[in-house]
Structure formats: C-alpha cells, structure tokens
Protein backbone atom coordinates (compact mmCIF):
# COMPACT_ATOMS: atom_id res chain seq x y z
CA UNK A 1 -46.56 -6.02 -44.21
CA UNK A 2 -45.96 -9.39 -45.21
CA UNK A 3 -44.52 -10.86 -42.74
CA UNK A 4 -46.99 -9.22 -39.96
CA UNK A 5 -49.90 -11.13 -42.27
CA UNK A 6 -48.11 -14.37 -41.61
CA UNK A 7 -47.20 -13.21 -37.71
CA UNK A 8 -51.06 -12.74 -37.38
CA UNK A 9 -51.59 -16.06 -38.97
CA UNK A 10 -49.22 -17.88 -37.10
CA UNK A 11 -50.79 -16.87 -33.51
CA UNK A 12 -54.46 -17.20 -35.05
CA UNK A 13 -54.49 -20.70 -33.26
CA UNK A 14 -54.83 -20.58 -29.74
CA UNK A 15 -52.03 -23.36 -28.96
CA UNK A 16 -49.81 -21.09 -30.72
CA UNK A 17 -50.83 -18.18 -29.04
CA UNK A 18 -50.12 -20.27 -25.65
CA UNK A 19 -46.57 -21.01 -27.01
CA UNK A 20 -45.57 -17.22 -26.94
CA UNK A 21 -47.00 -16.02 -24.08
CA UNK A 22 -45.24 -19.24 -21.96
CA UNK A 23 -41.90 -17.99 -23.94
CA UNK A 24 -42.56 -14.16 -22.77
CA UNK A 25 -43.19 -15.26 -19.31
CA UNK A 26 -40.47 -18.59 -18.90
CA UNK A 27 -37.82 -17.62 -21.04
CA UNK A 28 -36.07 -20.12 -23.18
CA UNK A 29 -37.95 -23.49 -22.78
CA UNK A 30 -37.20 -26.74 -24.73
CA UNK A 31 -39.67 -28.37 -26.70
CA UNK A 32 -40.04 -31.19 -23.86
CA UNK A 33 -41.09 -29.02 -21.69
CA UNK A 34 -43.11 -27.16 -23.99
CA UNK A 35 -44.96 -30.93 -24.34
CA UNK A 36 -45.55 -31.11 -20.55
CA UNK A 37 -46.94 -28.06 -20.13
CA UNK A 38 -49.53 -28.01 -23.13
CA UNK A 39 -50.73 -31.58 -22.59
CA UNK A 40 -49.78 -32.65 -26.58
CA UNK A 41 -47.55 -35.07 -28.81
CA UNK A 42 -44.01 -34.04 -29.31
CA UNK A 43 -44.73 -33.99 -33.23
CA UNK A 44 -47.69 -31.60 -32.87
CA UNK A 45 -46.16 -29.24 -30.30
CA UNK A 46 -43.08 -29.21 -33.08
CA UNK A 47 -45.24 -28.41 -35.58
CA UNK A 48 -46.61 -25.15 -33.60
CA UNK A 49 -42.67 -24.32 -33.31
CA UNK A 50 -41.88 -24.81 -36.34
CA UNK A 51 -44.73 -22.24 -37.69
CA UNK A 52 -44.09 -19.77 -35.08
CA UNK A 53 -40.22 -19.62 -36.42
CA UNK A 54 -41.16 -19.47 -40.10
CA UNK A 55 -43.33 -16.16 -38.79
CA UNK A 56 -40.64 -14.65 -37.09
CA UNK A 57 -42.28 -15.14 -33.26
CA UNK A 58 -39.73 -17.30 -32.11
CA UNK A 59 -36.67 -17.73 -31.96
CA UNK A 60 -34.94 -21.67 -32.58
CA UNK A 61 -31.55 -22.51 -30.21
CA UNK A 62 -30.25 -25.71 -31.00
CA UNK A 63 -28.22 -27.01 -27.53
CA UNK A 64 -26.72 -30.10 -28.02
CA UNK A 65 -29.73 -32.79 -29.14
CA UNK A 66 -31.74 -30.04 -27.30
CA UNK A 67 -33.17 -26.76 -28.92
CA UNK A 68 -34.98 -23.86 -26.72
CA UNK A 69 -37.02 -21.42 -27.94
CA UNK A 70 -37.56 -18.17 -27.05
CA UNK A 71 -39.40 -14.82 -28.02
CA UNK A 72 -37.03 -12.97 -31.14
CA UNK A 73 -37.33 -9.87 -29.35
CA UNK A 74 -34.87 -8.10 -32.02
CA UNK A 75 -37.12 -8.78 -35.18
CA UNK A 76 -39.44 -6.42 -36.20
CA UNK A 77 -43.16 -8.17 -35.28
CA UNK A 78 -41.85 -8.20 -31.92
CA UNK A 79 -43.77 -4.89 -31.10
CA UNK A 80 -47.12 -6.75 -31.83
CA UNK A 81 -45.77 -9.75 -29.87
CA UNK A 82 -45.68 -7.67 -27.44
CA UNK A 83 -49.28 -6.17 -27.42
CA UNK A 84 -51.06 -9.45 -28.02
CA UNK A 85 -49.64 -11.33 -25.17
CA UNK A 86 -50.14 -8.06 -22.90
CA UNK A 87 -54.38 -8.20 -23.81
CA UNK A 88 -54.81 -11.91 -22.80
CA UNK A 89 -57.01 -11.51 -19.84
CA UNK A 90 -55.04 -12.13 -16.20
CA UNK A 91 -57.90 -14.83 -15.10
CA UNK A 92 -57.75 -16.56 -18.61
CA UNK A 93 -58.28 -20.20 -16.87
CA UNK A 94 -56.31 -21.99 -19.91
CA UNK A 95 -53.47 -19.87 -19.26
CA UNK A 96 -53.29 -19.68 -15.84
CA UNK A 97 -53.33 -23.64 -15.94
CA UNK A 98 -50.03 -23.05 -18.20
CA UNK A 99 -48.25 -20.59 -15.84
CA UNK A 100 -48.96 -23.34 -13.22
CA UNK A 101 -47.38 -26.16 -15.07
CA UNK A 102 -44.39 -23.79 -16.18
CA UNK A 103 -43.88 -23.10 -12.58
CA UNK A 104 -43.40 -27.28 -12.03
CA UNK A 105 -41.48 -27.18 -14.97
CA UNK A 106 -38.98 -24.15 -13.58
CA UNK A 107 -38.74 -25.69 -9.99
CA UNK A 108 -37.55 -28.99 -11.29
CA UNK A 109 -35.02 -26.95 -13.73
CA UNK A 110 -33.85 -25.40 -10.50
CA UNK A 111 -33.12 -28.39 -8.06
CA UNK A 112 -31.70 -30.38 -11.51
CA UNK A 113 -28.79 -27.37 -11.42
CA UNK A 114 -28.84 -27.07 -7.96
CA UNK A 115 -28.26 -30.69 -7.59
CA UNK A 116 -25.39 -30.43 -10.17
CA UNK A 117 -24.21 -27.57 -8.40
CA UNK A 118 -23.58 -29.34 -5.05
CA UNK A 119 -21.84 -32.37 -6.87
CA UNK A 120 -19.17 -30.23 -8.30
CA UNK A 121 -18.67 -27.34 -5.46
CA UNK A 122 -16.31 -28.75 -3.86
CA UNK A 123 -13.95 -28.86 -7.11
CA UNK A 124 -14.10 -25.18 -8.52
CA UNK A 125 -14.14 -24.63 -4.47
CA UNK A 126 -10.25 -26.24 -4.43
CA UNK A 127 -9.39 -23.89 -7.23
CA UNK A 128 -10.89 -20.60 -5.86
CA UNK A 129 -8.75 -21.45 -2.44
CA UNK A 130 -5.54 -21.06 -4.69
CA UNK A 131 -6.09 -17.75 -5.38
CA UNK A 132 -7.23 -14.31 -4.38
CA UNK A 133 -10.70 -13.93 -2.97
CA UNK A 134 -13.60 -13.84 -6.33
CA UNK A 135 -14.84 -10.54 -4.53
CA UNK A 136 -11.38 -8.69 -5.38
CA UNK A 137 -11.25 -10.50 -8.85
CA UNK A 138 -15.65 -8.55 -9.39
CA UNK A 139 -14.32 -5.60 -8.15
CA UNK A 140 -11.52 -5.23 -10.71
CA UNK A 141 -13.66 -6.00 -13.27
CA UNK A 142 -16.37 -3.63 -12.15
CA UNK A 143 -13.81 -0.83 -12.01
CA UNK A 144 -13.43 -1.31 -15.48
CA UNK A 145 -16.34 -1.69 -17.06
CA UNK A 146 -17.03 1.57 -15.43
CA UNK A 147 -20.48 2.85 -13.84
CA UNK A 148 -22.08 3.76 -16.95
CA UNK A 149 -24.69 1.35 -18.77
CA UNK A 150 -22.48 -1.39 -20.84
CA UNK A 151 -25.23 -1.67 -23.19
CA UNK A 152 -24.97 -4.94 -24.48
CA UNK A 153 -22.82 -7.11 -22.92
CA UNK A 154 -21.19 -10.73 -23.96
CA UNK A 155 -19.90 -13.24 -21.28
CA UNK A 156 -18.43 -15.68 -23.55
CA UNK A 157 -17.97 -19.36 -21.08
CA UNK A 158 -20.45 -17.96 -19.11
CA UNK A 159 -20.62 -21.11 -16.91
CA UNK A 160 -23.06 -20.37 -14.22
CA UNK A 161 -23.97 -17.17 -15.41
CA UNK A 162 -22.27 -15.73 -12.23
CA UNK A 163 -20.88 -12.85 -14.41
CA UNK A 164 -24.14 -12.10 -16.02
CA UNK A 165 -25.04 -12.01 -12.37
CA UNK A 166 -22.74 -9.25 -11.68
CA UNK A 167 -23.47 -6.82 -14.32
CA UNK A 168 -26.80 -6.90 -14.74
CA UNK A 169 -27.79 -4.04 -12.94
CA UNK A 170 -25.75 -1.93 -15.64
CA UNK A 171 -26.29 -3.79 -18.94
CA UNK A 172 -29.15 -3.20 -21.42
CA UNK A 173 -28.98 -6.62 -22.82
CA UNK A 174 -26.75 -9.47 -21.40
CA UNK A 175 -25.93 -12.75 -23.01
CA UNK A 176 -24.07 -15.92 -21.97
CA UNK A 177 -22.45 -18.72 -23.99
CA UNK A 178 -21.00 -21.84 -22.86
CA UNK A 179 -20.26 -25.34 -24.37
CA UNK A 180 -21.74 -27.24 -21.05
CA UNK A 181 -25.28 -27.64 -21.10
CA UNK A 182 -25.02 -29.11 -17.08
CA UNK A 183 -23.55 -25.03 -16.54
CA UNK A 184 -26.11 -23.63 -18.76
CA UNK A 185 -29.10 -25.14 -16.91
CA UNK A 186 -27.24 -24.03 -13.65
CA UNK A 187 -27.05 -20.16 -15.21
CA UNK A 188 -31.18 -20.39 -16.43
CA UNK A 189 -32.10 -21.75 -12.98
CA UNK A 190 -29.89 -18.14 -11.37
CA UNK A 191 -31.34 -15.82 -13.94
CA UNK A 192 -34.96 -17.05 -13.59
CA UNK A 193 -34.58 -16.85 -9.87
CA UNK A 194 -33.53 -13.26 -9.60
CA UNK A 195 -36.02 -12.37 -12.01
CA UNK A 196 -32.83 -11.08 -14.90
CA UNK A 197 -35.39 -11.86 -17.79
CA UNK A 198 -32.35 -9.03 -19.99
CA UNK A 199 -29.82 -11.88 -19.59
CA UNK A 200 -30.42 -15.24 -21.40
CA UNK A 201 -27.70 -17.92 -22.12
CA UNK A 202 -26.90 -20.65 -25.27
CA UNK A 203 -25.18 -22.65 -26.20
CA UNK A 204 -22.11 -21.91 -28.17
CA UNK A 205 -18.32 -22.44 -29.58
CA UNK A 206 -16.24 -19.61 -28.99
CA UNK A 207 -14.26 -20.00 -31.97
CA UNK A 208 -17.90 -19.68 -33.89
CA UNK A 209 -19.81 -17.48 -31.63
CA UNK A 210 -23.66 -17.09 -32.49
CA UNK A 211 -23.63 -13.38 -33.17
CA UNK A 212 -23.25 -10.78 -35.59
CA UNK A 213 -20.54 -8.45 -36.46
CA UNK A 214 -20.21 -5.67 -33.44
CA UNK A 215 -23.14 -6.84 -31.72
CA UNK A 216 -22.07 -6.20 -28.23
CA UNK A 217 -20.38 -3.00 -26.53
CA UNK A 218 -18.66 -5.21 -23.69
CA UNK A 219 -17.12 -8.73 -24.12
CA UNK A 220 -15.86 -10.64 -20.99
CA UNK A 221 -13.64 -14.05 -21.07
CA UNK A 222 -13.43 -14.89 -17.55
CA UNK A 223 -10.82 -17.57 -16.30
CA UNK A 224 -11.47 -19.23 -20.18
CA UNK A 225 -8.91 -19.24 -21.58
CA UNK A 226 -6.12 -21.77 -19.90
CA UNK A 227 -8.63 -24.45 -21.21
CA UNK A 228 -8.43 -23.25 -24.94
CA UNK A 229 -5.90 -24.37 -27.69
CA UNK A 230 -5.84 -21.55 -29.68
CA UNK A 231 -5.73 -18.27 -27.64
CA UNK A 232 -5.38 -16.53 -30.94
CA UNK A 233 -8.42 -17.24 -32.37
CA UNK A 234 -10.84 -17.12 -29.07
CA UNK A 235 -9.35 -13.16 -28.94
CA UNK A 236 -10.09 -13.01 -32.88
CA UNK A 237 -13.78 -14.28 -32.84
CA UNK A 238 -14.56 -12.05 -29.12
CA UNK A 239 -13.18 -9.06 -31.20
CA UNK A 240 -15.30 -9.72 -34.11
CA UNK A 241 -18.64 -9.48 -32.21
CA UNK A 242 -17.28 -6.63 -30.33
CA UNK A 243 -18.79 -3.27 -32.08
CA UNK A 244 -16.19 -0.09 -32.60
CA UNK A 245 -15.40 1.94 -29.33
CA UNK A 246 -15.85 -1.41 -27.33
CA UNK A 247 -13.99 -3.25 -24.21
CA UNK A 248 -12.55 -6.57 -24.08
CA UNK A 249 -11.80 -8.12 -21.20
CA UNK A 250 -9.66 -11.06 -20.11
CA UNK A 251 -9.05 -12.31 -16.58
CA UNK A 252 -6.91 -15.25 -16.28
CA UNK A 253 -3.88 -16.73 -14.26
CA UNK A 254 -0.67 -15.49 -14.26
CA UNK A 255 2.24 -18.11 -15.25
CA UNK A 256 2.10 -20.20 -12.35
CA UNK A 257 3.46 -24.36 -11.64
CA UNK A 258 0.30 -26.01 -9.98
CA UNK A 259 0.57 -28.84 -12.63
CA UNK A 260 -1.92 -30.56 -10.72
CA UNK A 261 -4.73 -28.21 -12.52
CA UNK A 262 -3.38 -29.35 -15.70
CA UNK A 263 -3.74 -33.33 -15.07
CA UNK A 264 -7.04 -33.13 -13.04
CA UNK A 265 -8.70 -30.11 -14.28
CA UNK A 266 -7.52 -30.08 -17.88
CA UNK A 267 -6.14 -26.72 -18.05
CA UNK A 268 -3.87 -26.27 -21.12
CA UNK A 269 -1.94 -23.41 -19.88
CA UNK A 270 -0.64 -22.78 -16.75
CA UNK A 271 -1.00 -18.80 -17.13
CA UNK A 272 -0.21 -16.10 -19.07
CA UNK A 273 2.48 -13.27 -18.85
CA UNK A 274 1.60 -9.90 -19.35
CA UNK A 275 3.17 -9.92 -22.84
CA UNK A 276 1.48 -12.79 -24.49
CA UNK A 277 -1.38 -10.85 -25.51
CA UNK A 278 -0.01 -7.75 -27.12
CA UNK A 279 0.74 -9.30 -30.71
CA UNK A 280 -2.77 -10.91 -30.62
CA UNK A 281 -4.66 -7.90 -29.49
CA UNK A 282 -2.40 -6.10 -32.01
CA UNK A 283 -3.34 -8.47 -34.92
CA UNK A 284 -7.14 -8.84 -33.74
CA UNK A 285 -7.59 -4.76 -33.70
CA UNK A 286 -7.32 -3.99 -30.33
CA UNK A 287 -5.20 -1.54 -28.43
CA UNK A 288 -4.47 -2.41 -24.96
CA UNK A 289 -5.25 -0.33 -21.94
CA UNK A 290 -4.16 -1.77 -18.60
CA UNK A 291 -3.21 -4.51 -16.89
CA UNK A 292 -4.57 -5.34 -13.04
CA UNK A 293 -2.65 -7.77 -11.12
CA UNK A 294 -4.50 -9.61 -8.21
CA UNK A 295 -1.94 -11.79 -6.06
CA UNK A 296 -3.17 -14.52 -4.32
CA UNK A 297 -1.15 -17.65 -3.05
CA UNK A 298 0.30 -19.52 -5.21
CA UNK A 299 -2.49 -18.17 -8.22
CA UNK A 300 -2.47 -14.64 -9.19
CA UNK A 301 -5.27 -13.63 -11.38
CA UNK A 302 -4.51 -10.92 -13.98
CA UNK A 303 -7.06 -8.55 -15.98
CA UNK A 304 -6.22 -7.42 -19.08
CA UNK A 305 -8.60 -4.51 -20.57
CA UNK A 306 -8.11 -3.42 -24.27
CA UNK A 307 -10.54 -1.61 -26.58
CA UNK A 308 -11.73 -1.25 -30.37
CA UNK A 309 -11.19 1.84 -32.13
CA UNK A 310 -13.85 4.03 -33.27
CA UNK A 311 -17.51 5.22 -31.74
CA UNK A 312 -19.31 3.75 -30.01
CA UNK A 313 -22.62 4.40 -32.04
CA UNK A 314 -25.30 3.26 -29.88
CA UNK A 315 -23.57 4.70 -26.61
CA UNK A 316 -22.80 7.86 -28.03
CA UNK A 317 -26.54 8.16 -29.46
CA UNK A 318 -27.60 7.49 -25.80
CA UNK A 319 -25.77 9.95 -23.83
C-alpha cells in the first residue's frame, strides 16, 4: 500500500505523468532526449526521474556517461502504470505534441545507427564472406531452441540486436546486452522499427551481467566469445542467470589460422575445438547436448547446446 501512495504521488504532477507515458510508448529514452521533448532544464527533467525511480515507475540504466529510462514493468505498481497511461485521452493536445517530438527524436536515433551501420558494413561484411552463409548459422540455432515459446530469452553481446531479431516471434520477454553503445543504438533503432516493444537492450559486462539468479529460460552467446579473455567465466556468469531446465547456447569458430582476424579485428582466439568446453560446462553446471558443425571456407562455425538441470518452473506451469 505504501508504495502505491507514493506511485500515486509521484505521477500527481502532470510532467511526471508525461515522463511515463513517453517511456510506455518510446521505450528506453535518455534523459537528453527526455529534455528535448518536454521543453525543460536538464536539472528539472532529472529531478522528475529521479522521483519517478524512488516510486518504483521507472526504471534507471546507466550506459556509459548515458542512463535510459524505461517503464519497470516487473515491479508491482506496474499494473496501475498501466491503467493510468491507458485513460489519458487519444486527442490530449499536450501529449500528442510529445508523441510528435518523440517521433523527431526516434528518426534521428535511427539514421545516427544507420549511419554507423553503413561505416562499418563493409568490415563484419569481410568476416561473414569467410564463412558459411548467417542463414544456415539462424537455422541451426532455431532448430534448437525448438518451436515452443523460449520464455525469456538472454542474447548476451547482442550487437545489433539481430538475434533478438530472430527470436522474437517465440520469446515472452527478450533482452540484449552489449558493451558498445554505437551497437546498442543500432539494436534500439531495429527493435523500434519492427515494432518488438518485448525486446529491449543495455548496456552490460558479461562477466557482471545485470540480472538475477535464473532469470532467463534461454541464453545465447553468439560469435562472443573469440574476443573474451576468460572463456571460463563468460560460461560461469551466462549459467548463473540461466534458471533450472534451461539452454545455453554458444556459436563460435572452429580452430581455424586466419591470423589476420586476430591483428585487425582483435579476436583473442582463433576458435574452439569441440572439447574445450566440456570441463567448463562441467564445472559451471551444465550438461552438454550436441554439437552442430557448419563448414564454410576457411571458417566453420560450430554450435554448442548444453542445458541446466532441473524444471523448468515457469515453462512447466505454462504448458
């Protein structure tokens, strides 16, 4: 009860109340942009955060020197989040001003990535030559992730978000984390544009990873790991988020000696063999299922697909 008084107090201030419903309608927006769209000082529109975050509205992701915001959809005043924002009237001129200036805001968030996109294309374009076709390399992965909802679902150096992209027809709940804030703003631009408002992305390390224990049924690490020192503990902290009865997933290079990726793209490995993994998915908890090779020329791409023991509670309680 308490904290719906202060909820109710928080929004009783129509800025405030303009804050959420641009959050439930733009997704995660950063206080600049939150100052552009309402027309006030960077102090004041802080200050409206800042209350909003104490009440449990919002949501604070620090990026960098940046922090988003977004609606906390998983704490509990988010039902009457929910309904207040739904009974603002449609031809509400203040807010319809708002939806206009988030729209300015969003198209110059999408030619910023796409203009970052074009500049590096050509590079991840040399690399995707190398081996077999990305197509081959989704279908694997869809094969084993199955056709049954992946509830929720962790792409962990999400980059673009391309992977979010690919599963989101058959995930409750998708997030993204990547160190690159150029990749993230590419993968916010994607999601926005094909309307995926169940997949959001942040910033994150994934030796630290922003989540709870067993917070996601699926975890992916997609072509990740050849850039990490410590292989170990990137498998450790992905198992740790992964809840009991879910699937980890790895695709990555098989040893190969293009030492060229390693002294202009800054990949630390050159591959891994099929056996590297078994005493760390051992030691992490996991027991492996298969291995998928995909040959290409001179790169072949190998999925590995291991799983936690025990049930799956909130997929078993669905079915």
């Amino acid at each position: 009860m308490n904290q719906t008084v202060q909820l109710l107090k928080a929004l009783a201030e129509p800025t405030r109340l303009r804050i959420v419903a641009l959050c439930r309608t733009g997704g995660d927006l950063a206080v600049s942009e939150f100052v552009r769209i309402l027309g006030q000082s960077q102090p004041r529109v802080s200050r409206h955060l800042k209350l909003l975050t104490e009440a449990g509205a919002l949501a604070r992701i620090p990026e960098g020197s940046w922090v988003f915001y977004r609606i906390d959809d998983t704490g509990p005043v988010a039902g009457i989040l929910t309904a207040l924002i739904d009974s603002i009237p449609a031809d509400d001129i203040t807010f319809q001003r708002d939806r206009e200036r988030l729209a300015a805001v969003k198209r110059e968030r999408a030619e910023a990535a796409d203009a970052f996109f074009s500049a590096n294309a050509r590079e991840w374009g040399k690399i995707r030559s190398m081996h077999v076709d990305q197509k081959e390399v989704n279908a694997c992965l869809e094969r084993l992730v199955g056709d049954k909802p992946a509830g929720a679902f962790l792409d962990i150096g999400t980059g673009t978000g391309d992977m979010l992209t690919l599963f989101a027809d058959r995930i409750e709940r998708g997030e993204g984390v990547d160190q690159s804030r150029d990749m993230l703003a590419v993968a916010r631009a994607t999601l926005e544009q094909e309307g995926l408002n169940h997949c959001r992305v942040r910033q994150g390390d994934l030796y630290s990873l922003p989540y709870e224990n067993g917070e996601f049924d699926t975890v992916l690490i997609h072509q990740v790991l050849h850039y990490v020192d410590d292989v170990t503990g990137a498998i450790a902290e992905a198992t740790r988020v992964l809840a009991p009865g879910g699937r980890l997933l790895i695709a990555d290079f098989a040893p190969h000696e293009v030492e060229d990726l390693r002294k202009t793209y800054q990949h630390r490995r050159l591959g891994f063999a099929d056996f590297e993994f078994d005493a760390t998915f051992t030691e992490a908890g996991l027991h492996l299922d298969q291995i998928e090779h995909l040959s290409g020329d001179p790169l072949t791409v190998v999925v590995w697909s291991a799983h936690k023991p025990g049930i799956n509670v909130r997929r078993s309680v669905g079915e």
